[in-house]
Protein backbone atom coordinates (compact mmCIF):
# COMPACT_ATOMS: atom_id res chain seq x y z
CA UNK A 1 7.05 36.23 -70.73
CA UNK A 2 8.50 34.20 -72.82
CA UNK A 3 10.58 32.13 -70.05
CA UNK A 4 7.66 31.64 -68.37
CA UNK A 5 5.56 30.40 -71.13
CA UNK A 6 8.24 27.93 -72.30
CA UNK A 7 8.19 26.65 -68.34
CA UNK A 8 4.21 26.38 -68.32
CA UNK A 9 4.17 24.41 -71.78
CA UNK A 10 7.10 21.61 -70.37
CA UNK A 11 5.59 21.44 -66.82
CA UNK A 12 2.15 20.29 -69.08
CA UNK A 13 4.02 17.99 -71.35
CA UNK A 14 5.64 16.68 -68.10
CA UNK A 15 2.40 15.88 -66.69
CA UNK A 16 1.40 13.94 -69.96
CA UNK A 17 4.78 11.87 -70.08
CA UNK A 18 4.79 10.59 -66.30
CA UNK A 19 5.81 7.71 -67.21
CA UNK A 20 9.09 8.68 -69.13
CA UNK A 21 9.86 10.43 -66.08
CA UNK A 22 9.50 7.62 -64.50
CA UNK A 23 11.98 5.93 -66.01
CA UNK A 24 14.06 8.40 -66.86
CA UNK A 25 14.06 10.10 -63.18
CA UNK A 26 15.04 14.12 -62.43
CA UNK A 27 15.64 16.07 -65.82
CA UNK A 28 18.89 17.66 -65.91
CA UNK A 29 18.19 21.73 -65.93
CA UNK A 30 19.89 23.22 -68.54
CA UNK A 31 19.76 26.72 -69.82
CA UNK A 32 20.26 27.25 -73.30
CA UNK A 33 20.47 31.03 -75.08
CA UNK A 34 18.94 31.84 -78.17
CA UNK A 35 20.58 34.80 -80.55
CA UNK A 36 17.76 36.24 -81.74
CA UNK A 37 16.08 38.87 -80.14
CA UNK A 38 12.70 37.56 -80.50
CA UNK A 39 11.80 33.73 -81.37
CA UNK A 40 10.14 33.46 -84.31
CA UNK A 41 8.75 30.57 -86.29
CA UNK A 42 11.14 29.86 -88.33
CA UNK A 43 13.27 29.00 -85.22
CA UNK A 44 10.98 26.69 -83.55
CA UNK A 45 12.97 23.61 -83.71
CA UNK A 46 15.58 25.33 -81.31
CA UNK A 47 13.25 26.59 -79.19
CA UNK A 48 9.31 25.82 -79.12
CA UNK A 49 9.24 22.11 -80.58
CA UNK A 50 11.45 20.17 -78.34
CA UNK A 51 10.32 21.91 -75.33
CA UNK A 52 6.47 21.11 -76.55
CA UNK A 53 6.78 17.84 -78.26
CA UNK A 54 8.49 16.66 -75.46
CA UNK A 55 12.16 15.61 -77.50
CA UNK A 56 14.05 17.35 -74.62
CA UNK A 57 12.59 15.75 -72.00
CA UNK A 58 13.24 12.28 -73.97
CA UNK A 59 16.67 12.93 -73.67
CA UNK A 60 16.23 13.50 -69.90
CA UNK A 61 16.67 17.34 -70.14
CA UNK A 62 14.83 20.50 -68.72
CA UNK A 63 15.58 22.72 -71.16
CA UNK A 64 14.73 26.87 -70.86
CA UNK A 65 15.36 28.81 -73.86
CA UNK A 66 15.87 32.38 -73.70
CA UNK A 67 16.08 35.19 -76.80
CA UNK A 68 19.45 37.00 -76.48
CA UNK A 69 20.10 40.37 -78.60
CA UNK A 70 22.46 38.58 -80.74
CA UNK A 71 25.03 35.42 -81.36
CA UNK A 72 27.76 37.52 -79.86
CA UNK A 73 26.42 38.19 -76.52
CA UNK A 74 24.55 34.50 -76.39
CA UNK A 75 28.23 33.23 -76.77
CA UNK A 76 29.75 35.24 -74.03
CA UNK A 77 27.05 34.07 -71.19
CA UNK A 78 28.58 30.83 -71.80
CA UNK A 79 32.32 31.17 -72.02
CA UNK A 80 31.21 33.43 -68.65
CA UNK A 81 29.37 30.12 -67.06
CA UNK A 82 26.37 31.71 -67.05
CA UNK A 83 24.52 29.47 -69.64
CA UNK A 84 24.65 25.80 -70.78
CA UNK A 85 24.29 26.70 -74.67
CA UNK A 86 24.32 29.14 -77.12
CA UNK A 87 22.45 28.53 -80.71
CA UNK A 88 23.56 31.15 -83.08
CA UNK A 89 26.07 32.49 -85.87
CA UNK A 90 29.54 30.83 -84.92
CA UNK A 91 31.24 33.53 -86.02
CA UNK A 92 31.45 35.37 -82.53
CA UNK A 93 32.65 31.87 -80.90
CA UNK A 94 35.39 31.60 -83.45
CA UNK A 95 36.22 35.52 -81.87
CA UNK A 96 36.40 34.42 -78.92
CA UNK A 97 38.09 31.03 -79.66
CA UNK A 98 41.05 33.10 -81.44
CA UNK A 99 41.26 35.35 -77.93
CA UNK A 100 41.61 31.96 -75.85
CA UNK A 101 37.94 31.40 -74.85
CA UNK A 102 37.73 27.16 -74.26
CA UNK A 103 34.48 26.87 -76.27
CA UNK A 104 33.17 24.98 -79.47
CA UNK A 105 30.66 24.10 -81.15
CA UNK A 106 29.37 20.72 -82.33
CA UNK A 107 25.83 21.16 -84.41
CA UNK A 108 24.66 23.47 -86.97
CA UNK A 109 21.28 23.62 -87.99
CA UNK A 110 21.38 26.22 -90.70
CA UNK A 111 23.93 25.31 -93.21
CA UNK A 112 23.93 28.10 -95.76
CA UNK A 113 23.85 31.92 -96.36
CA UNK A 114 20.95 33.45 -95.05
CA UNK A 115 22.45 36.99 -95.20
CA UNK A 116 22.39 39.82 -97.88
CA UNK A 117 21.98 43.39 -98.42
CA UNK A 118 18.17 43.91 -98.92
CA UNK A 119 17.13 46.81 -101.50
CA UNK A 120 13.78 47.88 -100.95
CA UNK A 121 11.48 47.54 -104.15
CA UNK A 122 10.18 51.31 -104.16
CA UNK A 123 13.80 52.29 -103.11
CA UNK A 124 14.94 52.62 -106.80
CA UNK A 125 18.45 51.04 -105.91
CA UNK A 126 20.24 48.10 -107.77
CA UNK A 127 23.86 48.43 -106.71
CA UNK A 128 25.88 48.09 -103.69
CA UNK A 129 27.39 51.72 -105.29
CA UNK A 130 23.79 52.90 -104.59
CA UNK A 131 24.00 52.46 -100.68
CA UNK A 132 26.58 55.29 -100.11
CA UNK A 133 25.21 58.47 -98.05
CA UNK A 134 22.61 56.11 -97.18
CA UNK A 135 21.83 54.11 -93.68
CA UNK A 136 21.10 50.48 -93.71
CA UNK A 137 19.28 48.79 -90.80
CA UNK A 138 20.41 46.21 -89.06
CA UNK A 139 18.60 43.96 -86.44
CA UNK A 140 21.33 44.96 -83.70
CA UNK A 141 24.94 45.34 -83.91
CA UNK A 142 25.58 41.94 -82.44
CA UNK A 143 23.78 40.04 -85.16
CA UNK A 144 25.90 38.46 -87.99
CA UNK A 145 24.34 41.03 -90.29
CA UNK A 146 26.09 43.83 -89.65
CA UNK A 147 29.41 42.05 -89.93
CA UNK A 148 28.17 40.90 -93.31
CA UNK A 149 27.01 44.28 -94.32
CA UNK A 150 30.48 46.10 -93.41
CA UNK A 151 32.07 42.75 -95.56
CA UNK A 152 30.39 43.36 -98.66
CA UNK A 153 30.47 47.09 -98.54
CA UNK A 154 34.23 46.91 -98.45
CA UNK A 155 34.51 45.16 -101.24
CA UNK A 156 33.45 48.62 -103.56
CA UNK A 157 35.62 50.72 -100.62
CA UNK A 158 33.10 51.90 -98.65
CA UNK A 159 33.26 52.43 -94.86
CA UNK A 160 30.73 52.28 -92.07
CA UNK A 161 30.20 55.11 -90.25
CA UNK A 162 32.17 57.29 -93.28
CA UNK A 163 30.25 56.41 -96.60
CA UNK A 164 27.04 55.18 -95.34
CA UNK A 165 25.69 54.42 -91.75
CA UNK A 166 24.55 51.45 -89.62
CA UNK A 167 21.65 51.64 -86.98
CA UNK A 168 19.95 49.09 -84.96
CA UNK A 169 15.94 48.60 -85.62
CA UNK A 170 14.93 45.08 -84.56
CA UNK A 171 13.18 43.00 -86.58
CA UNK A 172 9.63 42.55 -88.19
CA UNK A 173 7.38 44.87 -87.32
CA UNK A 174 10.06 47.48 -85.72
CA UNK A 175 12.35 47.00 -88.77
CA UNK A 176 9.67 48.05 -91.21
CA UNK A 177 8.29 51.29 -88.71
CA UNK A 178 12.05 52.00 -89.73
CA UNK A 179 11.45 51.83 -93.54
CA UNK A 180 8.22 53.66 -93.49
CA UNK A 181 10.04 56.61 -91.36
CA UNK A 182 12.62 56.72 -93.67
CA UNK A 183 14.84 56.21 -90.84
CA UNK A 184 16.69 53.59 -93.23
CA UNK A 185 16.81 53.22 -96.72
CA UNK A 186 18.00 49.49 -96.89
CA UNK A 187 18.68 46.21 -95.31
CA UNK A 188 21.36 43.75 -93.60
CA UNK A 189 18.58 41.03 -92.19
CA UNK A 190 18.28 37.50 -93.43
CA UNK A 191 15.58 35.31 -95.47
CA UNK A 192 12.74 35.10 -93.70
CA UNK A 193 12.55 39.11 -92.27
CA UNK A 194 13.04 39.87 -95.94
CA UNK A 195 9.94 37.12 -97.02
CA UNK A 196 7.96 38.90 -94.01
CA UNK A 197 8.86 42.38 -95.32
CA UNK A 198 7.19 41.26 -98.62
CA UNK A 199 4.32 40.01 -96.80
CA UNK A 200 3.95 43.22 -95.26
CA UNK A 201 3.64 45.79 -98.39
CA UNK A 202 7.94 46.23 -98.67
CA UNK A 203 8.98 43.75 -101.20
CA UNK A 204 12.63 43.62 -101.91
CA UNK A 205 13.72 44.63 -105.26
CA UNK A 206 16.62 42.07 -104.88
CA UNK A 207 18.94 41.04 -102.35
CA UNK A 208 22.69 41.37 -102.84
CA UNK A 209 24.76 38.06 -101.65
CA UNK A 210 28.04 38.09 -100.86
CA UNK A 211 29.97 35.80 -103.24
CA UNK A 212 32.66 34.61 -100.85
CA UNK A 213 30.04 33.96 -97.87
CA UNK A 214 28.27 30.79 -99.66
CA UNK A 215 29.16 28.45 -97.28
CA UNK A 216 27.85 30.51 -94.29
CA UNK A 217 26.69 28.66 -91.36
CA UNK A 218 24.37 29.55 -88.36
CA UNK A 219 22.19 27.98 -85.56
CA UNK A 220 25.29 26.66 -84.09
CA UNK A 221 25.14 24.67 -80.62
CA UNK A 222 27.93 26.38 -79.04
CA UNK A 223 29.30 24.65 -75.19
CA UNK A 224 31.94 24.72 -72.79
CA UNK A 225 34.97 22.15 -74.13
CA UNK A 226 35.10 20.68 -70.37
CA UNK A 227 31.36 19.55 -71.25
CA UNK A 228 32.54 17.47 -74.41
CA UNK A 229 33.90 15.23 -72.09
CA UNK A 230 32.09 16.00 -68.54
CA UNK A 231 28.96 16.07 -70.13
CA UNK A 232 29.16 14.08 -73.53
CA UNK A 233 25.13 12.77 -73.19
CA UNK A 234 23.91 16.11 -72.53
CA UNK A 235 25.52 17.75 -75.24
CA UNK A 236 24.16 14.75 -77.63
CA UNK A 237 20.50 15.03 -76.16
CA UNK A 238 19.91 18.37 -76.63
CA UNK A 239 21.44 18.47 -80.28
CA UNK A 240 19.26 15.20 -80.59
CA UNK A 241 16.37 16.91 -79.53
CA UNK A 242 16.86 19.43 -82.36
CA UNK A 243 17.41 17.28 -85.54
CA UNK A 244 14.44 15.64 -84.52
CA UNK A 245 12.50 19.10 -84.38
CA UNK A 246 14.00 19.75 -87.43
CA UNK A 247 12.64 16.77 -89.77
CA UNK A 248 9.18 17.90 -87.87
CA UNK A 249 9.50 21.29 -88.74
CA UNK A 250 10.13 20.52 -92.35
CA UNK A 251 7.64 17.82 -92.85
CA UNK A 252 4.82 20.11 -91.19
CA UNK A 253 5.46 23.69 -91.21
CA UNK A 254 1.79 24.80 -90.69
CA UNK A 255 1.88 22.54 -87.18
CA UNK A 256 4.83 24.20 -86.34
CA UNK A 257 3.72 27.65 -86.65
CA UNK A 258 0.94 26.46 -84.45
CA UNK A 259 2.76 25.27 -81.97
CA UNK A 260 5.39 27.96 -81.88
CA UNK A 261 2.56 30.52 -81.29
CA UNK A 262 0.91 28.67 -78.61
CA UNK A 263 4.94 28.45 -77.09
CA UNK A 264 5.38 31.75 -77.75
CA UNK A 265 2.28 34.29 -77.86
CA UNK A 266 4.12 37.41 -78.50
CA UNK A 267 5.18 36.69 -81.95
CA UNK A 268 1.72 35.34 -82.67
CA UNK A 269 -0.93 37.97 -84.77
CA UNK A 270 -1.91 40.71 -82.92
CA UNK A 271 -5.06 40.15 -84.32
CA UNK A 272 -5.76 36.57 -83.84
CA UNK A 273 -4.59 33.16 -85.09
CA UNK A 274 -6.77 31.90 -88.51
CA UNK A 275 -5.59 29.41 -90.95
CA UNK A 276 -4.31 32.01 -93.58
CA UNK A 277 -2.04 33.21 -90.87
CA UNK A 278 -0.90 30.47 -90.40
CA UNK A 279 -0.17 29.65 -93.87
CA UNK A 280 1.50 33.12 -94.59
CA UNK A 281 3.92 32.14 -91.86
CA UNK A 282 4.82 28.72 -93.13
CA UNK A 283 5.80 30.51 -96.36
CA UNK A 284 8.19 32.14 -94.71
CA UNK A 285 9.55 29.13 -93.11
CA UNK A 286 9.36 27.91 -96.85
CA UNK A 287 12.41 30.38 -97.67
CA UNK A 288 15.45 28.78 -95.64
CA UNK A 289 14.15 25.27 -96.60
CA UNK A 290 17.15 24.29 -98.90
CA UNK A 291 19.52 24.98 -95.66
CA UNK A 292 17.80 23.44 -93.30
CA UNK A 293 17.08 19.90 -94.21
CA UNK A 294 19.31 16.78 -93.40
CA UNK A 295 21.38 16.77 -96.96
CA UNK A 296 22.44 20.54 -96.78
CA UNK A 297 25.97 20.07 -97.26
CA UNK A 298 25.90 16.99 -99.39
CA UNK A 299 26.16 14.42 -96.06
CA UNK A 300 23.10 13.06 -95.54
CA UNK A 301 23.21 13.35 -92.24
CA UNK A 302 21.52 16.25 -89.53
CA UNK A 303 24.00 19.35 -87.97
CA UNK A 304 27.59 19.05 -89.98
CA UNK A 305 29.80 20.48 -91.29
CA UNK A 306 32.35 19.16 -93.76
CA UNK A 307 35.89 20.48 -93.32
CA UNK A 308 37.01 21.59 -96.26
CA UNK A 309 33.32 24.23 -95.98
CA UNK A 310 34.53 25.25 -92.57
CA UNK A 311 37.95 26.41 -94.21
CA UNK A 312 35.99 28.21 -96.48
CA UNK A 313 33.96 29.91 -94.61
CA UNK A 314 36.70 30.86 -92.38
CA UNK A 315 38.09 32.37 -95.24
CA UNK A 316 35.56 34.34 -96.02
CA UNK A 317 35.30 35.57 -92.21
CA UNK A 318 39.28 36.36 -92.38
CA UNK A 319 38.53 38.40 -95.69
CA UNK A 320 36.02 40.31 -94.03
CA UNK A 321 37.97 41.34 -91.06
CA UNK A 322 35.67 39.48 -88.80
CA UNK A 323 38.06 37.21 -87.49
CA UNK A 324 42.01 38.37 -87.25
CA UNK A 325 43.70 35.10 -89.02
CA UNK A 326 43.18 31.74 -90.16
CA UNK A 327 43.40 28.63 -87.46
CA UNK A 328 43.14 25.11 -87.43
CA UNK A 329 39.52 24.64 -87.82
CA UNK A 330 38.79 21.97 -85.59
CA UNK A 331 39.60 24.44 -82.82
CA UNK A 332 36.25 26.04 -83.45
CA UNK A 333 34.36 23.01 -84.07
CA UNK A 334 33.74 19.10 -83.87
CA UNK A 335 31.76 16.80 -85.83
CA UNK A 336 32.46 13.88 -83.20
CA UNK A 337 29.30 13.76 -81.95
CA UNK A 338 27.17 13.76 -85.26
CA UNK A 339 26.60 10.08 -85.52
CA UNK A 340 25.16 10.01 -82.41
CA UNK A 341 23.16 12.70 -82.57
CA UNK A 342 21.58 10.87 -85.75
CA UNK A 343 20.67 8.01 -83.82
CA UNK A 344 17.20 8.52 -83.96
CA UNK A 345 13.89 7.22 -85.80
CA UNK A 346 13.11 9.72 -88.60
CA UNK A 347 10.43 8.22 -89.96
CA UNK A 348 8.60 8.49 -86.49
CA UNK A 349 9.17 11.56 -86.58
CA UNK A 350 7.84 12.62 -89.94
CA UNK A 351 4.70 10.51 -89.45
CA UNK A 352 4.25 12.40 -86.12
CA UNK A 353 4.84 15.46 -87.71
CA UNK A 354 2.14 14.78 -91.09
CA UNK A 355 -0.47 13.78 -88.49
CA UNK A 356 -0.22 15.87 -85.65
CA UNK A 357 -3.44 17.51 -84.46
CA UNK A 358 -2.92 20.61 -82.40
CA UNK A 359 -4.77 19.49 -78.90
C-alpha cells in the first residue's frame, strides 16, 4: 500500500515538473529501505517529503521507500544487493562492517539519543531494579531498542530472558493494546512512541537514559562502498534531498504531517484528518527537535558526525556488547560528502516550507 502510494504521489509531482524532466532526462530508480516498521510523521523527511515536494526528483532520482522491520534487516538487503539504501540505526552496519560487509554510511539525520527505558505512569516503577520479573516491550527485536534495553539492564546485572523478558509488540497503537493487556509492563521505544503513548491515556512516569549512549546516532544513509566512488552524485542527491526535507520539516511541522498522511494513509486517523490532529501530531514531531536540526552536534552543518562523537558512541556500543571491539571509525563512516550535500538554498526552503498550502 504504501509502495504504491509513494509511486502514485511522484508519478503526480512528475507530471507537475515536466519541465525539470526535461532537462534533467530519465530519473535514476533507486530503492531505498526504511527501518521502521511503519512510516510515521516524524520520519517524513526520509520518506514522504522528498518524494512529494519533488527534492528527489531535483536531484534526478526515482526514489521508492519501503518500511523494513528494523535497521538490522534494512542493512542486510543492501550489503545483499538487493536495495540502494538503508536509513536507520548504524549500529547493525557497524555489525556487519566488523564481519567484513563493504558498506558505510555517509549522513545521519538524527544526531542524538532517542532511546530509553519507558516506565509507565500508573506502573508504580522508578528504578531500573523495578523491571526484574517483569517483560518490557520492544518494537521488534531488530530495532536499536532492544539492544539498548539489554545495555542498560546490564549495568544493575540483569539478564534478558533470565531476570526479566523481551517481546516484540510494534508500535503505536499495537504497543499500547500490549500495555492495556498487561502483556508488558514497560518500555524500550524512542521519543515520539513515548509522546504518542501520552497522547493516548499512558503517560510515562519517566524515561530512564542510558548515561554512556548520549551521543547516539540514527537515520543513517547506509550504501554499498563501490557506490562512493561508482555512484558519488547519487549518493549526494538523495542525502541532498533529505537535509532539504529536513529544514522543511522543522520550519513547518503541521504541513508535514499533512503531507505525510496524504503520502502515507495508513498512519493517518482512523477517524479522519482535522486540524487538532494534526496539531497533536506535530507535537510529537516537537519531541526529537533538538536532534534533528542542522547544529545538532555543534557543526552547523546538515547529516555529520564529528569524530571524536563517533568514538564515543562506539564506545558505548562496545560496552554494551553490541559490537565485539573497537575499530578505526572511519571504517563505518565518512563525512566526505557533507559539504556537498549542504550545497543547497536553505532559505528557499524554509520560505517554501512557512508558506506552503496543501493543494
Amino acid at each position: 500500500m504504501q509502495r504504491n502510494v509513494v509511486h502514485i504521489l511522484a508519478a503526480l509531482a512528475a507530471a507537475l515538473a515536466a519541465g525539470m524532466a526535461g532537462a534533467q532526462g530519465a530519473l535514476q530508480k533507486i530503492t531505498m529501505l526504511h527501518s521502521q516498521p511503519v512510516i510515521t510523521a516524524t520520519f517524513a523527511y526520509s520518506s514522504s517529503l522528498p518524494v512529494y515536494l519533488g527534492y528527489f526528483r531535483e536531484e534526478g532520482l526515482d526514489v521508492e521507500v519501503s518500511a523494513m522491520a528494523g535497521a538490522s534487516q534494512a542493512m542486510q538487503m543492501v550489503v545483499g544487493g538487493r536495495a540502494d539504501f538503508a536509513v536507520g540505526n548504524p549500529s547493525g552496519a557497524m555489525i556487519a562492517i566488523q564481519k567484513g560487509a563493504d558498506v558505510r554510511f555517509y549522513y545521519t539525520s538524527i544526531r542524538g539519543d532517542i532511546f530509553g527505558l519507558g516506565l509507565p505512569g500508573d506502573s508504580g516503577f522508578k528504578t531500573l531494579a523495578d523491571l526484574k520479573g517483569k517483560t518490557i516491550g520492544v518494537s521488534s527485536f531488530a530495532s536499536g531498542g532492544t539492544n539498548y534495553a539489554r545495555g542498560l539492564m546490564k549495568t544493575i546485572g540483569l539478564e534478558s530472558g533470565k531476570d526479566y523478558d523481551l517481546v516484540e509488540i510494534g508500535v503505536r497503537a499495537r504497543a499500547l493494546g500490549a500495555y492495556r493487556s498487561r502483556q508488558v509492563q514497560a518500555f524500550s521505544l524512542w521519543d515520539e512512541e513515548y509522546a504518542s503513548m501520552a497522547q493516548n491515556g499512558v503517560p510515562m512516569a519517566g524515561v530512564i537514559k542510558d548515561p554512556r549512549a548520549n551521543t547516539h546516532i540514527a537515520g543513517s544513509i547506509v550504501a554499498k562502498n563501490e557506490d562512493y566512488t561508482k555512484r558519488r552524485a547519487v549518493l549526494i542527491g538523495v542525502a541532498r534531498a533529505m537535509a532539504k526535507a529536513q529544514a522543511f520539516q522543522d520550519a513547518n511541522p503541521e504541513a508535514t504531517v499533512r503531507i505525510h498522511w496524504k503520502v502515507y494513509p495508513n498512519t493517518a486517523p482512523k477517524d479522519g484528518i482535522t486540524d487538532a490532529a494534526v496539531k497533536r501530531e506535530a507535537e510529537i514531531l516537537a519531541v526529537r527537535k533538538a536532534i534533528t536540526v542542522r547544529n545538532s552536534m555543534g557543526t552547523n552543518r546538515w547529516g555529520d558526525v564529528p569524530k571524536d562523537l563517533m568514538e564515543k558512541f562506539q564506545a558505548y556500543l562496545v560496552q554494551t556488547d553490541v559490537v565485539p571491539q573497537a575499530i578505526d571509525v572511519n571504517r563505518y563512516y565518512t563525512n566526505d560528502l557533507i559539504a556537498e550535500i549542504n550545497k543547497f538554498d536553505e532559505a528557499a526552503i524554509i520560505r517554501q516550507a512557512r508558506e506552503y498550502k496543501l493543494p
